[in-house]
Protein backbone atom coordinates (compact mmCIF):
# COMPACT_ATOMS: atom_id res chain seq x y z
CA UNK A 1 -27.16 15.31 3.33
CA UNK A 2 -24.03 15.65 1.74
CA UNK A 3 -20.36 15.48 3.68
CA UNK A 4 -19.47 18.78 2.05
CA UNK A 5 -22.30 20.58 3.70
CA UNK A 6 -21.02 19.38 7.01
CA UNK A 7 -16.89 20.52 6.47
CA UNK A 8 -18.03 24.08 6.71
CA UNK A 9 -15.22 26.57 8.52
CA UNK A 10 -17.81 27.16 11.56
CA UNK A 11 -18.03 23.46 12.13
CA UNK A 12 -14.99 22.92 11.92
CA UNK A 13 -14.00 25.24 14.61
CA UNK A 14 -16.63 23.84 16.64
CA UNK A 15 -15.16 20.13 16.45
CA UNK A 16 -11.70 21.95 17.41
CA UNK A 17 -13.45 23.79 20.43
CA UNK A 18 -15.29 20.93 21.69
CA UNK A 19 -11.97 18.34 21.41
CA UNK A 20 -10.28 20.87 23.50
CA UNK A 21 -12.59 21.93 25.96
CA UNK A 22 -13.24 17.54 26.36
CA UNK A 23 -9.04 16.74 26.76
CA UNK A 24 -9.21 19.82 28.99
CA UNK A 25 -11.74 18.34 31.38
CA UNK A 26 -10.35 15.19 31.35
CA UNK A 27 -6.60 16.57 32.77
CA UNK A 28 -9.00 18.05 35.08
CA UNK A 29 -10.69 14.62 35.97
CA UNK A 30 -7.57 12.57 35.96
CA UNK A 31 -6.42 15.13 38.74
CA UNK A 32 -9.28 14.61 40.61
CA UNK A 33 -8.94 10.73 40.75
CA UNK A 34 -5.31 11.09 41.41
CA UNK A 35 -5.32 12.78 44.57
CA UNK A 36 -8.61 10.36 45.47
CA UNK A 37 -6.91 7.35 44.70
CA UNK A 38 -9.68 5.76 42.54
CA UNK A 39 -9.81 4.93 38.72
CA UNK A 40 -8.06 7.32 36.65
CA UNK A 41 -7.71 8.18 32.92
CA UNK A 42 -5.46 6.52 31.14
CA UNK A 43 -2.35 8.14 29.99
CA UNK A 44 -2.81 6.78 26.12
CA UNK A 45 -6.49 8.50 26.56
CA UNK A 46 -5.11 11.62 27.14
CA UNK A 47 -3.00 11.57 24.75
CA UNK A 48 -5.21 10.66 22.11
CA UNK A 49 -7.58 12.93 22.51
CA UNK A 50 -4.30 15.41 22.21
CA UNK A 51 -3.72 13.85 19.06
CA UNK A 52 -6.78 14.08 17.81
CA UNK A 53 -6.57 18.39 18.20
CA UNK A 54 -6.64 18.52 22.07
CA UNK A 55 -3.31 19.55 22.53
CA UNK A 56 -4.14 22.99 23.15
CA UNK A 57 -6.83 21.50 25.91
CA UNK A 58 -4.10 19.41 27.56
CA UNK A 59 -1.31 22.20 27.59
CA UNK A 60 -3.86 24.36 29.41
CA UNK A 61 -5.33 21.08 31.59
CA UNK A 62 -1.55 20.36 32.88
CA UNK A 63 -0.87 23.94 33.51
CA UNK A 64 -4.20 24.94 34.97
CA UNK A 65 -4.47 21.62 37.69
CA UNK A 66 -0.77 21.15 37.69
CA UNK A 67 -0.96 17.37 36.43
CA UNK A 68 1.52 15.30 34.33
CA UNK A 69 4.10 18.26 34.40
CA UNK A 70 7.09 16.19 34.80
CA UNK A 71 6.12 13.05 33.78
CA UNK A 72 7.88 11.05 31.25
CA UNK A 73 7.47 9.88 28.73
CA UNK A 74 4.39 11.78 28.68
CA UNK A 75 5.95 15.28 28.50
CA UNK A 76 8.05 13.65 25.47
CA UNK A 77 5.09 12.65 23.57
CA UNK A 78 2.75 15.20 24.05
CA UNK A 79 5.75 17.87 22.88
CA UNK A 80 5.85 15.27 19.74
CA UNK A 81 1.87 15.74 19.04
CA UNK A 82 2.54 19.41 19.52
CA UNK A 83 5.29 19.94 16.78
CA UNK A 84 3.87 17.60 14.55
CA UNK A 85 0.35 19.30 14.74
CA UNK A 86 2.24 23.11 13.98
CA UNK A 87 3.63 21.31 10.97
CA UNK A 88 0.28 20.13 9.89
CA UNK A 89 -1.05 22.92 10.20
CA UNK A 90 1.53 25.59 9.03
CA UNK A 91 1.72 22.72 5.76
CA UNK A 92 -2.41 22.93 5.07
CA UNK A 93 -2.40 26.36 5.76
CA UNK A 94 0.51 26.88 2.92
CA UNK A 95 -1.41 24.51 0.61
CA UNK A 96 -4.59 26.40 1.07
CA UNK A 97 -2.70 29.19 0.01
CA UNK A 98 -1.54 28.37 -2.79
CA UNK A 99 -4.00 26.47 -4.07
């Protein structure tokens, strides 16, 4: 099987949905096992997985379970991810177009 065949449109959505729905859950989880007191996700964890598309899934875990709101320099970098991931974006999408 070829690499092409798997970089379809539909999977890549897919990969997108899952990363997001997976940072998502772990905001959710980290949450949890703050207010327990037990072992909690680590902050570079969460923000990797935001770097690696989730940042839509941790925008919507801290808003949703009201977790790492304030927290800096968290906030800082995860606004960083964010802009730099519009630019990515907005800078394939152009090239796509005009190619």
């Amino acid at each position: 099987m070829d690499i092409t065949t798997l970089l379809t449109v539909p999977n890549a959505l897919a990969a997108f949905a899952l990363v997001n729905i997976w940072t998502f859950m772990l905001f959710g989880l980290d949450k949890i096992r703050a207010e327990e007191g037990t072992w909690r996700v680590s902050e570079g964890t969460l923000l990797a997985w935001a770097l690696l598309g989730g940042t839509i899934g941790a925008y919507t875990g801290r808003a949703v379970f009201r977790h790492k709101t304030r927290k800096q320099p968290f906030s800082s970098n995860l606004r960083q991810m964010a802009i730099f991931q519009v630019f990515a974006a907005a800078l394939a999408g152009g090239w796509m177009l005009a190619g």
